[in-house]
N, C-alpha and C. Protein backbone atom coordinates (compact mmCIF):
# COMPACT_ATOMS: atom_id res chain seq x y z
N UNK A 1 32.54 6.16 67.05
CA UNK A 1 33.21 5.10 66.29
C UNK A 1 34.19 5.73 65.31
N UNK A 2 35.54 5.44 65.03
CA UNK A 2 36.36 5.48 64.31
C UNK A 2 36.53 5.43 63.43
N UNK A 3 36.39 6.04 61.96
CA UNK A 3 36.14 5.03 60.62
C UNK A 3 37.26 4.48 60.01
N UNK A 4 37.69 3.38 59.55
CA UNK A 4 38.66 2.88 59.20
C UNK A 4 38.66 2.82 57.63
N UNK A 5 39.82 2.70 57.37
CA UNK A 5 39.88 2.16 55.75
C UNK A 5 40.29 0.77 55.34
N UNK A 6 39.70 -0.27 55.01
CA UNK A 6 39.72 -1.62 54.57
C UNK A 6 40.08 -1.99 53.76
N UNK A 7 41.26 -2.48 53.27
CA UNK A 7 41.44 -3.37 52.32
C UNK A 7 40.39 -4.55 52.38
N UNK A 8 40.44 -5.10 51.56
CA UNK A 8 39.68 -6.66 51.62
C UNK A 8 39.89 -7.76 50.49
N UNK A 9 40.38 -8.78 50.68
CA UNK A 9 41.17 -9.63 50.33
C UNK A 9 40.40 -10.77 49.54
N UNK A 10 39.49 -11.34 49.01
CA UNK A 10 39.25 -12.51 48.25
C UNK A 10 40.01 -13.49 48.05
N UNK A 11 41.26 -14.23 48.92
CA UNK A 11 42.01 -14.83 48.33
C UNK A 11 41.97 -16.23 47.77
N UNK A 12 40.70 -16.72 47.06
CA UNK A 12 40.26 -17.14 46.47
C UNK A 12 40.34 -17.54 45.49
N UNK A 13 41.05 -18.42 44.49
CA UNK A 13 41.64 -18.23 43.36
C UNK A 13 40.21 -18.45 42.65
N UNK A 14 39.16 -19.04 43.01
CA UNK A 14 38.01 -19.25 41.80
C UNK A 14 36.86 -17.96 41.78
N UNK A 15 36.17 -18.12 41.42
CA UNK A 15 35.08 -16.72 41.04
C UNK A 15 34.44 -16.71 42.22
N UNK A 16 33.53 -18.26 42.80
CA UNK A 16 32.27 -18.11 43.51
C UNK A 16 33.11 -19.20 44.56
N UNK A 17 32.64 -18.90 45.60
CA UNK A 17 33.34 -19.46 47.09
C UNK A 17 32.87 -18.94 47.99
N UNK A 18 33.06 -20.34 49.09
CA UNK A 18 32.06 -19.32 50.61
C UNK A 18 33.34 -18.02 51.02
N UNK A 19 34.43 -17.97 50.48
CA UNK A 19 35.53 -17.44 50.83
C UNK A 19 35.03 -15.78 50.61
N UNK A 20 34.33 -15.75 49.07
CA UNK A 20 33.98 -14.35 48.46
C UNK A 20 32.49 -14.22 49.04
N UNK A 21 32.13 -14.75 49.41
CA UNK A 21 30.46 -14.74 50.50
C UNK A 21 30.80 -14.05 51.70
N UNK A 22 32.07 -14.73 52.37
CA UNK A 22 32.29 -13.91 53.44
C UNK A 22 32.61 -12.91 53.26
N UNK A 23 34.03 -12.35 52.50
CA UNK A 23 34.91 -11.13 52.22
C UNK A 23 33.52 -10.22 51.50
N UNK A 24 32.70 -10.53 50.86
CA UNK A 24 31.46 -9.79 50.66
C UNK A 24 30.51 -9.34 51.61
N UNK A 25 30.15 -10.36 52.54
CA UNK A 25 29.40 -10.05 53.17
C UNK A 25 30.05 -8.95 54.33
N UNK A 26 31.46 -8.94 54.74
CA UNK A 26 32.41 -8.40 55.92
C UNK A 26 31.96 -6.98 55.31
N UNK A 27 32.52 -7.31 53.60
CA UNK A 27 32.62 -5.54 52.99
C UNK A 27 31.24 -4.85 53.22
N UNK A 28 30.01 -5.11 52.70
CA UNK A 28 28.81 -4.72 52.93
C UNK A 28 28.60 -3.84 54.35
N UNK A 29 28.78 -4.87 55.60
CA UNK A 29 28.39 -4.62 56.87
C UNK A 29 29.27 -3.57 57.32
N UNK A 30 30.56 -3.65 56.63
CA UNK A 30 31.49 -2.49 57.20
C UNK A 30 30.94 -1.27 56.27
N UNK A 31 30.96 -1.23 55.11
CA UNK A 31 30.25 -0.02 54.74
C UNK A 31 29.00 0.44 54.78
N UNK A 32 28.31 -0.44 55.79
CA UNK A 32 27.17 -0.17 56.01
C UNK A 32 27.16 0.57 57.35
N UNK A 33 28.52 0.05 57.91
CA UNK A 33 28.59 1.02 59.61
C UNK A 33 29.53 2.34 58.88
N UNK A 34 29.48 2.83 57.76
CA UNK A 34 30.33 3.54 57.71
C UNK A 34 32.04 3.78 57.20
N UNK A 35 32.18 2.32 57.54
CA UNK A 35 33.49 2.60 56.99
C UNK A 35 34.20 2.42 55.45
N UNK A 36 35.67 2.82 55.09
CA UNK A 36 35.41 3.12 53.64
C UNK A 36 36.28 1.76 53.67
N UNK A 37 35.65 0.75 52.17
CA UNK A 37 36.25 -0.46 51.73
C UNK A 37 36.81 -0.30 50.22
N UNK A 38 37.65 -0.92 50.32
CA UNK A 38 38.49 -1.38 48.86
C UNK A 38 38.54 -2.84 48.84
N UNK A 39 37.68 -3.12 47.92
CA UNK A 39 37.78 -4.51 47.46
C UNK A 39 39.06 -5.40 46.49
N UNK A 40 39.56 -6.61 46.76
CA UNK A 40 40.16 -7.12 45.01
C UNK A 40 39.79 -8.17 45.63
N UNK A 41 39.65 -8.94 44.28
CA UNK A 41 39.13 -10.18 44.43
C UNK A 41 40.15 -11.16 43.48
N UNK A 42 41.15 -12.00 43.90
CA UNK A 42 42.51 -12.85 43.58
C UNK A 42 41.91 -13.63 42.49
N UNK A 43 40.40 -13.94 42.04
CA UNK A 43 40.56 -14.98 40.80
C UNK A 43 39.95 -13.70 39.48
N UNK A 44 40.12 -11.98 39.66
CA UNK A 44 39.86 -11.24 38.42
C UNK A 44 41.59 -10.71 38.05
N UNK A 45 42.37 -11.24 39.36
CA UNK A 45 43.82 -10.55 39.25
C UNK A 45 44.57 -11.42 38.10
N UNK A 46 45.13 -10.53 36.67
CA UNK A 46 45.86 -11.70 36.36
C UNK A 46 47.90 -10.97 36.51
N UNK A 47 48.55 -12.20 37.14
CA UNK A 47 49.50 -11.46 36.89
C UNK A 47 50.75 -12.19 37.20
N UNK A 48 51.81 -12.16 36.94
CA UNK A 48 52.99 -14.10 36.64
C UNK A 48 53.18 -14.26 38.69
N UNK A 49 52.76 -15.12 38.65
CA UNK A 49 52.96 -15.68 40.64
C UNK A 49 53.98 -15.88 40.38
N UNK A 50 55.30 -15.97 39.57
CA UNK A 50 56.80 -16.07 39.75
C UNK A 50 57.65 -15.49 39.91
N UNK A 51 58.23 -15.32 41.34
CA UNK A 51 58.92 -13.97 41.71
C UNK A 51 60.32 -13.75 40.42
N UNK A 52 60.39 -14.95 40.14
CA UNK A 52 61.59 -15.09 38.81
C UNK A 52 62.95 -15.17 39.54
N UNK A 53 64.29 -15.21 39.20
CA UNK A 53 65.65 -15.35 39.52
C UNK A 53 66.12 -13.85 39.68
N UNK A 54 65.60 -12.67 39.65
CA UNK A 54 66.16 -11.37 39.35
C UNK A 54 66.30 -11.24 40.96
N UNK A 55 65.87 -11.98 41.98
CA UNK A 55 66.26 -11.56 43.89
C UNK A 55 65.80 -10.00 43.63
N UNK A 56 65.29 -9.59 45.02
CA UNK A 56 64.97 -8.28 45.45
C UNK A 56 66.24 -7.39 44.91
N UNK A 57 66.98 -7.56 44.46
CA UNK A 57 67.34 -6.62 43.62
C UNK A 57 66.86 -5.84 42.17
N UNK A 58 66.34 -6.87 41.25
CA UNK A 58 66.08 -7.08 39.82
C UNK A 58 64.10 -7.34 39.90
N UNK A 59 63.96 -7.34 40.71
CA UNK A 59 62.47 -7.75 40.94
C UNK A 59 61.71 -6.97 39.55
N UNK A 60 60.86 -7.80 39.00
CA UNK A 60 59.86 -7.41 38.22
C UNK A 60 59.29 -6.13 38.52
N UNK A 61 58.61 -5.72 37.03
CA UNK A 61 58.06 -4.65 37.91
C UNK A 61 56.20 -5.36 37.84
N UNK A 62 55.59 -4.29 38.78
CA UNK A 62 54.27 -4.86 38.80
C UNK A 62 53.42 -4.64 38.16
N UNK A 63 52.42 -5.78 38.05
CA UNK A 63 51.10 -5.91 37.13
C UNK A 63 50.28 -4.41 37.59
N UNK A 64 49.63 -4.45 36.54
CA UNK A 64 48.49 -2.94 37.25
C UNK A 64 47.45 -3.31 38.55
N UNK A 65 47.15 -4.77 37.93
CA UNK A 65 46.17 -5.25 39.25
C UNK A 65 46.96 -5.29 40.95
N UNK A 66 48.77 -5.85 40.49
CA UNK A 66 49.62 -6.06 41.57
C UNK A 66 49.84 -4.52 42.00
N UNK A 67 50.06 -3.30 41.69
CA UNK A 67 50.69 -2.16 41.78
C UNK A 67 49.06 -1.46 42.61
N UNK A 68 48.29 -1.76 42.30
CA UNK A 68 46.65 -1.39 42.85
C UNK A 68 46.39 -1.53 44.17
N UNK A 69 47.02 -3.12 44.30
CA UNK A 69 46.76 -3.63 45.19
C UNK A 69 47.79 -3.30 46.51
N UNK A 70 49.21 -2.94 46.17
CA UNK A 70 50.10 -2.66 47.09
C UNK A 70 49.10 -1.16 47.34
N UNK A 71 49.11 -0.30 46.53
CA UNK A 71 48.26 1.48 46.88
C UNK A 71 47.64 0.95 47.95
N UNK A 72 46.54 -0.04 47.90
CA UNK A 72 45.26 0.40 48.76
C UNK A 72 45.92 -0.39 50.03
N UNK A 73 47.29 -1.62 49.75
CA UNK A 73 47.49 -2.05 51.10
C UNK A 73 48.19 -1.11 52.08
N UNK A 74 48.80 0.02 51.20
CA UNK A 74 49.29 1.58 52.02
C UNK A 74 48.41 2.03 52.52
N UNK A 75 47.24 2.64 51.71
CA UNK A 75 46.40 3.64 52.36
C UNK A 75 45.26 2.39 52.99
N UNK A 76 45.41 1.27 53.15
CA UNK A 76 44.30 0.97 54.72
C UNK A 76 44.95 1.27 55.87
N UNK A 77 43.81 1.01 56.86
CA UNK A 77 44.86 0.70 58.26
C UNK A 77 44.18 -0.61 59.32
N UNK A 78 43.71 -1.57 57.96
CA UNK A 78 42.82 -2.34 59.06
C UNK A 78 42.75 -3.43 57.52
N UNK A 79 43.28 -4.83 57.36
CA UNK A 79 43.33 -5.66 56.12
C UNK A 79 42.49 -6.51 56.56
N UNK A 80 41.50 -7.50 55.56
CA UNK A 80 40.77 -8.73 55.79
C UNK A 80 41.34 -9.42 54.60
N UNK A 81 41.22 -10.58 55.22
CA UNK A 81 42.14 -11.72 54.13
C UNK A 81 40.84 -13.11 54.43
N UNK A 82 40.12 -13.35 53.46
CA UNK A 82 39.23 -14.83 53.28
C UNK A 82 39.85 -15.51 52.10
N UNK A 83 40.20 -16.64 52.79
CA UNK A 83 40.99 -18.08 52.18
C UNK A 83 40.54 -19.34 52.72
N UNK A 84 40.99 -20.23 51.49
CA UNK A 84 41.04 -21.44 51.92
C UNK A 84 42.01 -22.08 52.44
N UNK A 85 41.92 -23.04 53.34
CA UNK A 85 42.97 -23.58 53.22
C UNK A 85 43.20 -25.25 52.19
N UNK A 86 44.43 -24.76 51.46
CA UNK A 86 44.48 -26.10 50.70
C UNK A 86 45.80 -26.77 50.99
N UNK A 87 45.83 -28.05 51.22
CA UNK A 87 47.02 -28.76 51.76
C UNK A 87 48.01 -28.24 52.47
N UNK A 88 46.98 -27.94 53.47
CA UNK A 88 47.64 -27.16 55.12
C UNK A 88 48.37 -25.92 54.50
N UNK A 89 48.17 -24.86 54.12
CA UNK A 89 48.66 -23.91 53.26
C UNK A 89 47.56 -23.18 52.53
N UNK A 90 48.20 -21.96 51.66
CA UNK A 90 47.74 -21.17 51.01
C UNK A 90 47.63 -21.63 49.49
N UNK A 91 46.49 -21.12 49.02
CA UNK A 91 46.42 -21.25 47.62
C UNK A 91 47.49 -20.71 46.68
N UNK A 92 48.17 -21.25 45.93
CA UNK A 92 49.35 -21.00 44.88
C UNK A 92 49.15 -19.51 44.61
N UNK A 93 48.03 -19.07 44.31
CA UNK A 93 48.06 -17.76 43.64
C UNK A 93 48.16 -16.70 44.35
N UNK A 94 47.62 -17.00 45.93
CA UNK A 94 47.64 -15.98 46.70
C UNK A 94 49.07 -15.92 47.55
N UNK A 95 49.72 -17.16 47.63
CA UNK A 95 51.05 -17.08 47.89
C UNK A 95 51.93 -16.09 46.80
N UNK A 96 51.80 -16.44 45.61
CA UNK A 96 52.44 -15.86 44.66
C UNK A 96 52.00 -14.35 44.62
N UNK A 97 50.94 -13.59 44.84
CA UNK A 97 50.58 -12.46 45.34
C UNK A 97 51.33 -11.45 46.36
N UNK A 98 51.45 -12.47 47.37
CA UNK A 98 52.10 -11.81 48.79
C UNK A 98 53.83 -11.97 47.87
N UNK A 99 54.50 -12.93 47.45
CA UNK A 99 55.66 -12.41 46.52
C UNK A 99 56.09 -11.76 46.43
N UNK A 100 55.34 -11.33 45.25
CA UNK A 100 55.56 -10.55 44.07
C UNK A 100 54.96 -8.38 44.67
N UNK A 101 53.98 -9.05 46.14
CA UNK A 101 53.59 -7.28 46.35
C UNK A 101 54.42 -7.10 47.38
N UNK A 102 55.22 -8.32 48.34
CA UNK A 102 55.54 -7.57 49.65
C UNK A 102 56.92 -7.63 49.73
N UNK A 103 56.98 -6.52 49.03
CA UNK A 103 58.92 -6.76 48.59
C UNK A 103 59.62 -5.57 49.48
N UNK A 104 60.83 -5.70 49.55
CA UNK A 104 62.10 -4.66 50.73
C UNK A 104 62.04 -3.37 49.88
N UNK A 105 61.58 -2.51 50.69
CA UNK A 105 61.52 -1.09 50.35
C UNK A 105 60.05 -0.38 50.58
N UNK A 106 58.72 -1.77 50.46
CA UNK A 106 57.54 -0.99 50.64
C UNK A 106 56.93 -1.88 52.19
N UNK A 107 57.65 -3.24 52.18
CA UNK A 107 56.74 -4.17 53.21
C UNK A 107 57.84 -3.91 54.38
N UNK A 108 58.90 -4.10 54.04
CA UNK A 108 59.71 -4.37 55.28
C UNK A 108 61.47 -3.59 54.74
N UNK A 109 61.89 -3.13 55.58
CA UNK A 109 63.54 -2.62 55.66
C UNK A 109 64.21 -3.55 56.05
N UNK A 110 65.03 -3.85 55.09
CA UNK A 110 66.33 -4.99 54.90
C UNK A 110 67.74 -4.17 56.00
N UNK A 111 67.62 -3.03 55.35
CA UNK A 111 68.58 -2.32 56.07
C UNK A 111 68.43 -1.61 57.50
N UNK A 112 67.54 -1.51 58.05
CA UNK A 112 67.13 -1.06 59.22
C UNK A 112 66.79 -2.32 59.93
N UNK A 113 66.64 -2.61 61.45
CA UNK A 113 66.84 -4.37 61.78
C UNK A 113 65.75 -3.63 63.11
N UNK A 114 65.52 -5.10 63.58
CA UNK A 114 64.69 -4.65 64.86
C UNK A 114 65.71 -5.02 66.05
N UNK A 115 65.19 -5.45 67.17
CA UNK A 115 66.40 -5.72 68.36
C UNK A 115 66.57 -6.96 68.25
N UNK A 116 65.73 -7.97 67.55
CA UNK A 116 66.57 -9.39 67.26
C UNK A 116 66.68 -9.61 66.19
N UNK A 117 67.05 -8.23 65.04
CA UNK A 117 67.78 -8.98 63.91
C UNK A 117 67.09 -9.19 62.92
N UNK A 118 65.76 -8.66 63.16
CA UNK A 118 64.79 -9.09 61.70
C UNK A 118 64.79 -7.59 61.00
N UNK A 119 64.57 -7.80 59.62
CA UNK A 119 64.14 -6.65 59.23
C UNK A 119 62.92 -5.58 59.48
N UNK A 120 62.92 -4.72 59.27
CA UNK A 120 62.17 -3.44 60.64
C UNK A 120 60.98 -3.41 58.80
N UNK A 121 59.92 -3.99 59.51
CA UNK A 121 58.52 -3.85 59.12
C UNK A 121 58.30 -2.46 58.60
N UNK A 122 57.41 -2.09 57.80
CA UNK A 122 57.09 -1.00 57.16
C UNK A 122 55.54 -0.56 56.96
N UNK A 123 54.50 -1.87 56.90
CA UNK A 123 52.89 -1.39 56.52
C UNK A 123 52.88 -1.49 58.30
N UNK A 124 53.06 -0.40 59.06
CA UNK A 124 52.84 -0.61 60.55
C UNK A 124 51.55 0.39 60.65
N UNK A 125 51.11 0.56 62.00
CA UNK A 125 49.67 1.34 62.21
C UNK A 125 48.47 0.77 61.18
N UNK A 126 48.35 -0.86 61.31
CA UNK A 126 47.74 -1.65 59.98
C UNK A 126 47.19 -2.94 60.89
N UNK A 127 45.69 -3.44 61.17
CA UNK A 127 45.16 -4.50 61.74
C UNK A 127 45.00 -5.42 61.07
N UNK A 128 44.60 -6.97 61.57
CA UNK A 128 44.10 -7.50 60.48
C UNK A 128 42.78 -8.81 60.77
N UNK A 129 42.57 -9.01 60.17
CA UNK A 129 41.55 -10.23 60.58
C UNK A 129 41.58 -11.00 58.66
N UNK A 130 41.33 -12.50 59.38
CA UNK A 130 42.01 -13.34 58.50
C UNK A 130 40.60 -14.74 58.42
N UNK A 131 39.84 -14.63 57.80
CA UNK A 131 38.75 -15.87 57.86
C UNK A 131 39.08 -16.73 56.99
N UNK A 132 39.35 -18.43 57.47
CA UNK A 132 39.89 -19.18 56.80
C UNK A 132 38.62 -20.66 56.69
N UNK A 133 38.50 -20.91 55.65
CA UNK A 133 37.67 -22.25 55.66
C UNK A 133 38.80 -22.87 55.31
N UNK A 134 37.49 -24.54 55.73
CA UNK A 134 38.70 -25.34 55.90
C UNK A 134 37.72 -27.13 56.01
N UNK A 135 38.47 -28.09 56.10
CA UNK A 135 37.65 -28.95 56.55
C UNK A 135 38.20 -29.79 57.77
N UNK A 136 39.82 -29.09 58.02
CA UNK A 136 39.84 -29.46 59.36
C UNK A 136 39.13 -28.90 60.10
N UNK A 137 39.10 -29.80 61.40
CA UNK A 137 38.77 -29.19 62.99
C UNK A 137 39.66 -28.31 62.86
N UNK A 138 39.30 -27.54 63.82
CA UNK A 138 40.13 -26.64 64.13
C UNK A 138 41.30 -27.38 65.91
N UNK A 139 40.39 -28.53 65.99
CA UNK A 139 41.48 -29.12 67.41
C UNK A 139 42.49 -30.31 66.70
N UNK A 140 42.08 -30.62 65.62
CA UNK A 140 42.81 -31.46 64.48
C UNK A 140 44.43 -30.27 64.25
N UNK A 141 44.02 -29.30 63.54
CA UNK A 141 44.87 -28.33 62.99
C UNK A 141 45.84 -28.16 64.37
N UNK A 142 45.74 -28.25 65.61
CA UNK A 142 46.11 -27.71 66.28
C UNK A 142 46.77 -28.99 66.84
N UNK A 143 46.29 -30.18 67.06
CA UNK A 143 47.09 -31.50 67.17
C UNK A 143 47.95 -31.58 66.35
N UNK A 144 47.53 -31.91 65.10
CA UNK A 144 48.36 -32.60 64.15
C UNK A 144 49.02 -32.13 63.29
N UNK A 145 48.85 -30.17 62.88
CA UNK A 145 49.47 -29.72 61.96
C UNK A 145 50.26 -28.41 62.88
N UNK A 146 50.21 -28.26 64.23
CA UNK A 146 50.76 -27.45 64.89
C UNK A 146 50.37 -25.68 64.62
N UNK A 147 49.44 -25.92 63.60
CA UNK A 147 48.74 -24.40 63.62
C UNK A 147 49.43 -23.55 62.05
N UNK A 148 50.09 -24.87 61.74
CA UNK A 148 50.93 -23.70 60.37
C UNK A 148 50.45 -22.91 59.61
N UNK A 149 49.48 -23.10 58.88
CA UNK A 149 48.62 -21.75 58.25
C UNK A 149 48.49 -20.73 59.38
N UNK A 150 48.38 -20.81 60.33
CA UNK A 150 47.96 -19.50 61.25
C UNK A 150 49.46 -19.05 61.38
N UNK A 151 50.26 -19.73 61.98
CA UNK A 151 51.86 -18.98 61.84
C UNK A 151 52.16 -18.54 60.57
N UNK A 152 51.70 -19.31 59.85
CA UNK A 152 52.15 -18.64 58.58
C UNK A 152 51.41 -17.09 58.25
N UNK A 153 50.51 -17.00 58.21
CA UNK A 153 49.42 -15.76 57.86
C UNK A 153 49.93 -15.12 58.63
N UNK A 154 49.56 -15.13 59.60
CA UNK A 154 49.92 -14.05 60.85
C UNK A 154 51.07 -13.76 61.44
N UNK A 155 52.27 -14.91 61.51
CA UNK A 155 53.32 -14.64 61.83
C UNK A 155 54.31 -14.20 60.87
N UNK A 156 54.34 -15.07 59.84
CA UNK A 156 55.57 -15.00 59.09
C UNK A 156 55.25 -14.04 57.66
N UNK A 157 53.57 -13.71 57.51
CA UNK A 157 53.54 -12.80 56.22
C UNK A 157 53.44 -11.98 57.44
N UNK A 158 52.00 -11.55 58.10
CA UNK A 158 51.78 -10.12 57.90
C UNK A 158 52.26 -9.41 59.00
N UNK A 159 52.62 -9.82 60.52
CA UNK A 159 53.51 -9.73 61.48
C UNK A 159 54.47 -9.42 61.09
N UNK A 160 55.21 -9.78 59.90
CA UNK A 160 56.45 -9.70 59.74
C UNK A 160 56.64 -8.52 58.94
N UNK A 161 55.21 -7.52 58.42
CA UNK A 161 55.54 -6.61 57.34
C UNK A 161 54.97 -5.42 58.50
N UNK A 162 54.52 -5.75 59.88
CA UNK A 162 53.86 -4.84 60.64
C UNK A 162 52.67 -5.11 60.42
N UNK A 163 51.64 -5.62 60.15
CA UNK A 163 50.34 -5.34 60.44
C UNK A 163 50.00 -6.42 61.48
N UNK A 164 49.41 -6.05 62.43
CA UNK A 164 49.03 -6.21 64.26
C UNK A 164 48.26 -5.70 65.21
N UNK A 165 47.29 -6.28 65.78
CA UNK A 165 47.31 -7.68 65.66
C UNK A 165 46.53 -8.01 64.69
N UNK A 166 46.63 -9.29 64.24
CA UNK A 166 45.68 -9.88 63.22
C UNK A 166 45.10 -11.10 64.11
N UNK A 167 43.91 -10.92 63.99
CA UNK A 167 42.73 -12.25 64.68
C UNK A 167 42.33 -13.21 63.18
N UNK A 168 42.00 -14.38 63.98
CA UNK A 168 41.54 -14.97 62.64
C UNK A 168 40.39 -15.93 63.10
N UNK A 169 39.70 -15.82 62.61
CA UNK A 169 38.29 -16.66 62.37
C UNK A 169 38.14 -18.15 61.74
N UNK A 170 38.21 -19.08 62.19
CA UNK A 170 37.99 -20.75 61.71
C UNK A 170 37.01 -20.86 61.19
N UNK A 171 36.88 -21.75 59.73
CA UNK A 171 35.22 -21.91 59.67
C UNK A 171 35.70 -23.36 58.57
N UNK A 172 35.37 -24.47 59.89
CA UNK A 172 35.53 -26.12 59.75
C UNK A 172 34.71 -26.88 59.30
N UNK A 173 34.93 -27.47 58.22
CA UNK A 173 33.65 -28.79 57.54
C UNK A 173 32.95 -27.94 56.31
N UNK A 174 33.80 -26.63 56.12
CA UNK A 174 33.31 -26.07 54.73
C UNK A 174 32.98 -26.92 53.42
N UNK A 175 33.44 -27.58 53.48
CA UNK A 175 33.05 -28.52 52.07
C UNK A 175 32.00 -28.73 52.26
N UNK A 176 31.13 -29.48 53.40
CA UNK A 176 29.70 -30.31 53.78
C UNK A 176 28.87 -29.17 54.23
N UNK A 177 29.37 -28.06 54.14
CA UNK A 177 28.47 -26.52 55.09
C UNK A 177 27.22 -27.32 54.73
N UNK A 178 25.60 -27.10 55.26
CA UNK A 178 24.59 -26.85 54.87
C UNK A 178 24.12 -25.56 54.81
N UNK A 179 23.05 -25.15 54.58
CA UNK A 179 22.81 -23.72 54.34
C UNK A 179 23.01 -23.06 55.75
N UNK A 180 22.09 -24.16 56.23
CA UNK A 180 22.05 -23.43 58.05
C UNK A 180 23.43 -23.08 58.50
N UNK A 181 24.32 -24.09 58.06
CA UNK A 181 25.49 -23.66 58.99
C UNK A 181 26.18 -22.40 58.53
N UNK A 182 26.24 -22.18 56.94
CA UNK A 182 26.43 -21.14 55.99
C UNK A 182 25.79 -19.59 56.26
N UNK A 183 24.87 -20.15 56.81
CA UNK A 183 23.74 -18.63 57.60
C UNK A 183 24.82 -18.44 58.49
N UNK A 184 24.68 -19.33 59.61
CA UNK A 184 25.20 -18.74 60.65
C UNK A 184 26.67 -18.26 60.51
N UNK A 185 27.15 -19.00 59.70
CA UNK A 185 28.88 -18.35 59.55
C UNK A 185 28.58 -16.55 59.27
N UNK A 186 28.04 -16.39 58.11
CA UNK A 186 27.81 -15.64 57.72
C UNK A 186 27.55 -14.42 58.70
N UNK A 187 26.54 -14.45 59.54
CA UNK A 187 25.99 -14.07 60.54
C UNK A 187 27.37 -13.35 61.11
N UNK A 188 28.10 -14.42 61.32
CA UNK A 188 29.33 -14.05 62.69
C UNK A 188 29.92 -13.03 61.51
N UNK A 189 30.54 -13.57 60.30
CA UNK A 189 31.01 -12.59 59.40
C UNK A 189 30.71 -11.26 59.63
N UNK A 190 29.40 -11.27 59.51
CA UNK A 190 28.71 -10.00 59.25
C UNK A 190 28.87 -8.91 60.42
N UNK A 191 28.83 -9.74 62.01
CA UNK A 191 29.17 -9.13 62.85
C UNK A 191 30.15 -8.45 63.04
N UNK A 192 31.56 -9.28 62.50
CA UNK A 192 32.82 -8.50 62.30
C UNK A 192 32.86 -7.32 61.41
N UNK A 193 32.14 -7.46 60.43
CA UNK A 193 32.40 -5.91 59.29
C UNK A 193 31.49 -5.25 60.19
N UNK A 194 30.29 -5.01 60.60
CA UNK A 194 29.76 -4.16 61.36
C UNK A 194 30.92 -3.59 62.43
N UNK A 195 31.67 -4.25 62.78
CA UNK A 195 32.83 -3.72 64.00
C UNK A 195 33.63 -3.04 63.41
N UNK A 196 34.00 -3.54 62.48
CA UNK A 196 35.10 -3.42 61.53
C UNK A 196 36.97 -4.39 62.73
N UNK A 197 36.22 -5.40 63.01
CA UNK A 197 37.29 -6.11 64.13
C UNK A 197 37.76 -7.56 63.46
């Protein structure tokens, strides 16, 4: 087995969530097979979610928690991201996160292009897996909202900075979980950090 290095994501804006149950429980099982984890957890981060008017030119500089967090998203080669989803989308803070860390020069080359024109990705040789609660179905999300949180996560953030492939994990009717169903999520969680997949 391979050992990998893990980022791991909380993107969670509150303290306690099945969100930090999972991203806890993933971290545990993976360092329990061995591999090395770096934790942050998005509701101890404090730091302005406003990219501001200065454009990737003038860009802020970063919080210590934000500047931490870009380090360890260099030195992984394998990211986990647990979120909610809130009004078909990402939580404000963790949007404002990806901002303010995945800027031209460390995420992606403005000046270097790929063969259709996009800017040439930079966190490459980088996996990901993405566990999202939620209280849609997941055949709802896929009728009626065409999948946008998943294009979004996977296509348009982290696809787009190089990290690939990223899988993502559904976990539907989170609000009403009972314990049982909370076990078993968990369970599957746990299976994945044991893989580290």
């Amino acid at each position: 087995m391979t050992q990998k290095r893990i980022l791991l994501l909380d993107g969670h804006p509150a303290d306690r969530s099945l969100s930090q149950l999972f991203i806890q429980t993933y971290a545990d099982a993976a360092a329990k097979n061995g591999h090395e984890v770096r934790m942050h957890k998005l509701s101890d981060m404090s730091f302005d979610m406003d990219f501001g008017d200065g454009g990737y030119k003038h860009s802020k500089p970063l919080e210590p928690e934000l500047q931490t967090f870009s380090d360890d998203l260099e030195w992984s080669n394998h990211v986990v991201l647990a979120t909610p989803m809130w009004w078909g989308g990402l939580p404000a803070k963790l949007k404002g996160l990806f901002d303010r860390t995945l800027l031209p020069g460390f995420a992606f080359d403005t000046r270097n292009k790929t063969k259709i024109g996009m800017p040439m990705p930079m966190l490459t040789d980088k996996t990901g897996r993405v566990l999202i609660t939620a209280d849609t179905p997941h055949w709802a999300l896929q009728l009626f909202y065409r999948r946008a949180i998943i294009w979004q996560i996977r296509g348009q953030i982290m696809n787009f900075v190089g990290i690939k492939p990223v899988k993502i994990s559904w976990f539907a009717g989170a609000t009403g979980a009972d314990d049982t169903r909370i076990s078993r999520w968990s369970n599957d969680v746990e299976n994945l950090g044991l893989q580290a997949a």
